[in-house]
Structures are given as structure tokens and as C-alpha cells.
Protein backbone atom coordinates (compact mmCIF):
# COMPACT_ATOMS: atom_id res chain seq x y z
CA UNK A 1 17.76 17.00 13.99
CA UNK A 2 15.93 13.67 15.68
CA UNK A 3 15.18 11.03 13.62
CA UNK A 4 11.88 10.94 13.00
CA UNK A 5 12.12 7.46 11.12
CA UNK A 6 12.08 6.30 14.49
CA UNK A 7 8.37 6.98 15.00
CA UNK A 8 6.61 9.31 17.24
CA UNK A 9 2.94 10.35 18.16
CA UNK A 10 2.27 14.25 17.34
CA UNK A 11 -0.91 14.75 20.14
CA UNK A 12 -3.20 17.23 18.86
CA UNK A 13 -5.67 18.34 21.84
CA UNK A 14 -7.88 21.35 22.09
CA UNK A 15 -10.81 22.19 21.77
CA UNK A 16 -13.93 21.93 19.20
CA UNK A 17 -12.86 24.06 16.19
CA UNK A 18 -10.01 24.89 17.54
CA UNK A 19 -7.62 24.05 14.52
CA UNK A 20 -6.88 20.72 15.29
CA UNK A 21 -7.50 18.71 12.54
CA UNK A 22 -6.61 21.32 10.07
CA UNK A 23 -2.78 21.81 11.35
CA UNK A 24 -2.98 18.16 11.45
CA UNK A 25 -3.33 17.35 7.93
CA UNK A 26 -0.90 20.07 6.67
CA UNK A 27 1.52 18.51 9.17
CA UNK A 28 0.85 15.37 7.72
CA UNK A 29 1.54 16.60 4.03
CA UNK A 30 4.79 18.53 4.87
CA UNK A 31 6.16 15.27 6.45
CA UNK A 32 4.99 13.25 4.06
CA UNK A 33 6.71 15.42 1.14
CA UNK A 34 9.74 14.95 3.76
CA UNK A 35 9.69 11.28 2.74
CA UNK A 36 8.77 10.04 6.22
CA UNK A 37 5.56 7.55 7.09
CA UNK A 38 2.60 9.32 8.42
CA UNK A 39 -0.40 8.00 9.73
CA UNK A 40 -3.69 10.49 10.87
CA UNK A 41 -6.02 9.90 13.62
CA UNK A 42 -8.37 12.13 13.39
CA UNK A 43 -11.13 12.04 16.55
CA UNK A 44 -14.27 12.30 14.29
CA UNK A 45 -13.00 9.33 11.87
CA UNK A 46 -11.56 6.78 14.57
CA UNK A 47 -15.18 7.37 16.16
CA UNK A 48 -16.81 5.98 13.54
CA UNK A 49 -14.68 2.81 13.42
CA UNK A 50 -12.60 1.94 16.31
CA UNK A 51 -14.58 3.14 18.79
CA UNK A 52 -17.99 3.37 17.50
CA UNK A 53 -20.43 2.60 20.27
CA UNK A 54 -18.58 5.12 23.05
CA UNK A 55 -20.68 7.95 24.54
CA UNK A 56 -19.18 11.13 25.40
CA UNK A 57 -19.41 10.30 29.47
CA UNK A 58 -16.64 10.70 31.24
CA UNK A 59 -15.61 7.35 30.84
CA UNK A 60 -16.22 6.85 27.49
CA UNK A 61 -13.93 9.80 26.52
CA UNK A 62 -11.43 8.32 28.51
CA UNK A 63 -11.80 4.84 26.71
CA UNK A 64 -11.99 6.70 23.37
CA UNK A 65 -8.79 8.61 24.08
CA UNK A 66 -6.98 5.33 25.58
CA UNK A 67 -7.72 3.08 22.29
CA UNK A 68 -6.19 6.18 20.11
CA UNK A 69 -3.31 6.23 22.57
CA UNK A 70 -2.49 2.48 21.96
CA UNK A 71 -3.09 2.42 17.88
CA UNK A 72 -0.86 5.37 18.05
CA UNK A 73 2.22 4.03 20.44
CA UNK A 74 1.45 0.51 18.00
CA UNK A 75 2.51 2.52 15.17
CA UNK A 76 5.04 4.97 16.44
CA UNK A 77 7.04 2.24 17.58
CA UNK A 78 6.91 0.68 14.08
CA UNK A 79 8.73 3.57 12.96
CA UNK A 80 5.70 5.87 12.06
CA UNK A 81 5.31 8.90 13.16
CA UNK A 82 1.38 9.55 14.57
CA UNK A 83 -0.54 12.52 14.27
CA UNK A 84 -4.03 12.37 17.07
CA UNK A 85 -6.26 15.01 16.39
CA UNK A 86 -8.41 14.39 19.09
CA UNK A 87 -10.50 17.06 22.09
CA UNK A 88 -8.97 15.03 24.84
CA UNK A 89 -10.59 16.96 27.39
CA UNK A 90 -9.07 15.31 30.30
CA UNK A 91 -5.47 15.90 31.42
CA UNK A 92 -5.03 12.58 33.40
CA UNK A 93 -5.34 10.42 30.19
CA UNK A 94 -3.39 12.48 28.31
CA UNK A 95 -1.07 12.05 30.90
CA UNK A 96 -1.40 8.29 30.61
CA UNK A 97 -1.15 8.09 27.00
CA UNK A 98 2.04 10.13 27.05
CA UNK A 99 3.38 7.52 29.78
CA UNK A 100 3.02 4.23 27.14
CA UNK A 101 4.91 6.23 24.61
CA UNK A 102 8.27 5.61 26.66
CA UNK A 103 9.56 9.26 25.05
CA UNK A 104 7.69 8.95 21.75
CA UNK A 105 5.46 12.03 22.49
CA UNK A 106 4.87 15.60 21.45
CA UNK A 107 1.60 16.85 22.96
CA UNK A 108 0.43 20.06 21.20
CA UNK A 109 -1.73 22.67 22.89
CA UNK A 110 -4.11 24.01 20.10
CA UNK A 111 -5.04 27.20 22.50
CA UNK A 112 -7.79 28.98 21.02
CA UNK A 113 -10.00 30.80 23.36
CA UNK A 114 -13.63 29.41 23.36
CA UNK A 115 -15.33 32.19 21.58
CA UNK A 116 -13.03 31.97 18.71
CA UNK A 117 -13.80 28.59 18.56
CA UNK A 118 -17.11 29.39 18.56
CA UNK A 119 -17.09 31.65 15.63
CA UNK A 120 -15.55 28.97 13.73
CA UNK A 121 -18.31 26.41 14.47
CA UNK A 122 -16.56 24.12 12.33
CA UNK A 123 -19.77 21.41 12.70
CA UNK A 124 -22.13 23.38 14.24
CA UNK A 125 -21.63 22.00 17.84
CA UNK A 126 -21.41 25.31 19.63
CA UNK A 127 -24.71 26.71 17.57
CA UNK A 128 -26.80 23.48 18.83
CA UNK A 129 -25.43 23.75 22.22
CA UNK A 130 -27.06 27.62 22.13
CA UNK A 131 -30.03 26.41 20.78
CA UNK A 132 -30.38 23.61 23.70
CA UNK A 133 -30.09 20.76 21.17
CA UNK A 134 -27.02 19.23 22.88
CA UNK A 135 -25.06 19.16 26.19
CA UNK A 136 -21.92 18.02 27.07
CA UNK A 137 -19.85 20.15 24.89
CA UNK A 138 -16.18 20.35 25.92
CA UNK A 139 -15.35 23.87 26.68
CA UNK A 140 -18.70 25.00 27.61
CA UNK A 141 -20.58 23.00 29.34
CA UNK A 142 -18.38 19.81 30.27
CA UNK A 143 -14.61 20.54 31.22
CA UNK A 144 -11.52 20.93 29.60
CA UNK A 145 -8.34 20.69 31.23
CA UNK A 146 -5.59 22.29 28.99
CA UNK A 147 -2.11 20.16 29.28
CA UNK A 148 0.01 22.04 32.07
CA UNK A 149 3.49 21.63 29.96
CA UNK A 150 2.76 20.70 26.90
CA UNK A 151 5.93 20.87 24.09
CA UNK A 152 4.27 22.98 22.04
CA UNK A 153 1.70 25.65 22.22
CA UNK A 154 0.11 26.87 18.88
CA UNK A 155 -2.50 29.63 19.27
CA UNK A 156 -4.22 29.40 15.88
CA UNK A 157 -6.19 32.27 16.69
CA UNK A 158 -2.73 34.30 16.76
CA UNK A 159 -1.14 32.84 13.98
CA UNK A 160 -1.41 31.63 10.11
CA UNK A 161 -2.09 27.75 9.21
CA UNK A 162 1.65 27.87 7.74
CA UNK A 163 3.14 29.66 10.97
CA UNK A 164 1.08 27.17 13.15
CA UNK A 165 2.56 24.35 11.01
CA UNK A 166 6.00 26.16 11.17
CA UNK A 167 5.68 26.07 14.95
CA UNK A 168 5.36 22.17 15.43
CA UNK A 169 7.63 21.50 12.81
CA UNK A 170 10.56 23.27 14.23
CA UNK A 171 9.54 21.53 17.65
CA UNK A 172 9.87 18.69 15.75
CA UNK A 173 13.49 19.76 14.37
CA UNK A 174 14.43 20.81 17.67
């Protein structure tokens, strides 16, 4: 078993009500019950503080993803471990993220299909893009690029909260 005292970032990406944030938080319990420091950030909440002000263009994504990226390698190299729940639609910035972490990176695939996703409407984002009250939503009508080799795959759509858990844990363990 790695030691996790050592700090890592856990990369949550997927998208829109995919299960993100909600294997995210019961990650975040189970390894805090493990006795290990945990920090969360969650897309929707670092929005509203650290980068409050950024769009959803292109570029502003990117920025938003980048200033997670660097809180989280901050941290994970104090010996936390990070968990990002965050859409990063965009592979490259992923990609660049994962670079600053020098090795202190597990990117997780949240795979559900789009229409399951859509079902789930977590915050209503797919019903108001329908209804032509919004654009630009990541899956439908602005891209997402799903991580080519990511360490883990977890298809919530297949699987329990506790098996989906269960899955990044052990790839955790591993």
C-alpha cells in the first residue's frame, strides 16, 4: 500500500451530473475515517470564491481548471491528499495539471453516458439547455474530451455509490 500521508490529488472529471461530486465526498469520508488529511474541491464551491469572475469560454475553463490544479498540487505536496470534483472538459489542461503534480495524480473518469446524466439533472442544467435558457453546456452543446488513459474509470451509471467508491479506493491501495 502507498503512502498516502504523502499527499496526492484524486481528479474527479466528467460530466454534469455525472457522479462527481457525490463519489467525491464519500471518498473524502472513508479517508478521512482512515485517519488521513483530506481536502475537497468541489467545481461549484471554488467558483464562487477562487475563481469567481471566470466565464465558461474556453479560456476561462481553462483558467478555472489551472487555479484548482495549483491549490491542489499546493496541498498535495503538503502531505494532503486532494480530491477536484471538477467538469474539466478539456483534455490538454488536464493534461497540464497532471504534469505540475510530478507523480501526485490519479485522474478519475466519471463515465456516464449523457442521457443518464441527463435524467439525473442534478441542477437543472440539461432541462434549461432544452428549454433554450442556456448554451454552452459541456456534453451537449460545448465539448468534452474524456481523458484517453485515465487510472481509473468509474461508470456510476453501472455501479453502486459504495462499488464506485470501492473502485477508486482500491486504485488508491494499489
Amino acid at each position: 500500500m502507498p503512502d498516502l500521508s504523502n499527499g496526492l490529488t484524486v481528479w474527479f472529471t466528467g460530466l454534469p451530473s455525472s457522479g462527481k461530486t457525490t463519489i467525491a465526498h464519500a471518498l473524502e469520508k472513508r479517508l478521512l475515517d482512515a485517519g488521513l488529511r483530506v481536502e475537497v474541491l468541489d467545481g461549484d464551491v471554488v467558483r464562487t470564491h477562487l475563481t469567481k469572475g471566470l466565464g465558461f469560454s474556453k479560456e476561462d475553463r481553462d483558467e478555472n481548471i489551472r487555479r484548482i490544479g495549483f491549490v491542489a498540487d499546493l496541498l498535495s505536496r503538503n502531505g494532503v491528499i486532494v480530491i477536484c470534483s471538477a467538469i474539466s472538459p478539456y483534455r490538454a489542461i488536464r493534461d497540464e495539471v497532471r504534469e505540475l503534480h510530478d507523480g501526485r495524480f490519479l485522474e478519475v473518469y466519471v463515465s456516464t453516458p449523457v442521457d443518464v446524466c441527463a435524467k439525473r439533472d442534478v441542477k437543472g442544467l440539461y432541462a434549461k439547455q432544452k428549454a433554450g435558457e442556456m448554451n454552452g453546456l459541456t456534453g451537449v452543446d460545448d465539448p468534452y474530451e474524456p481523458p484517453l488513459t485515465p487510472e481509473v474509470v468509474v461508470p456510476t451509471h453501472e455501479q453502486t455509490l459504495d462499488e464506485s467508491v470501492e473502485t477508486v479506493w482500491r486504485a488508491l491501495h494499489s
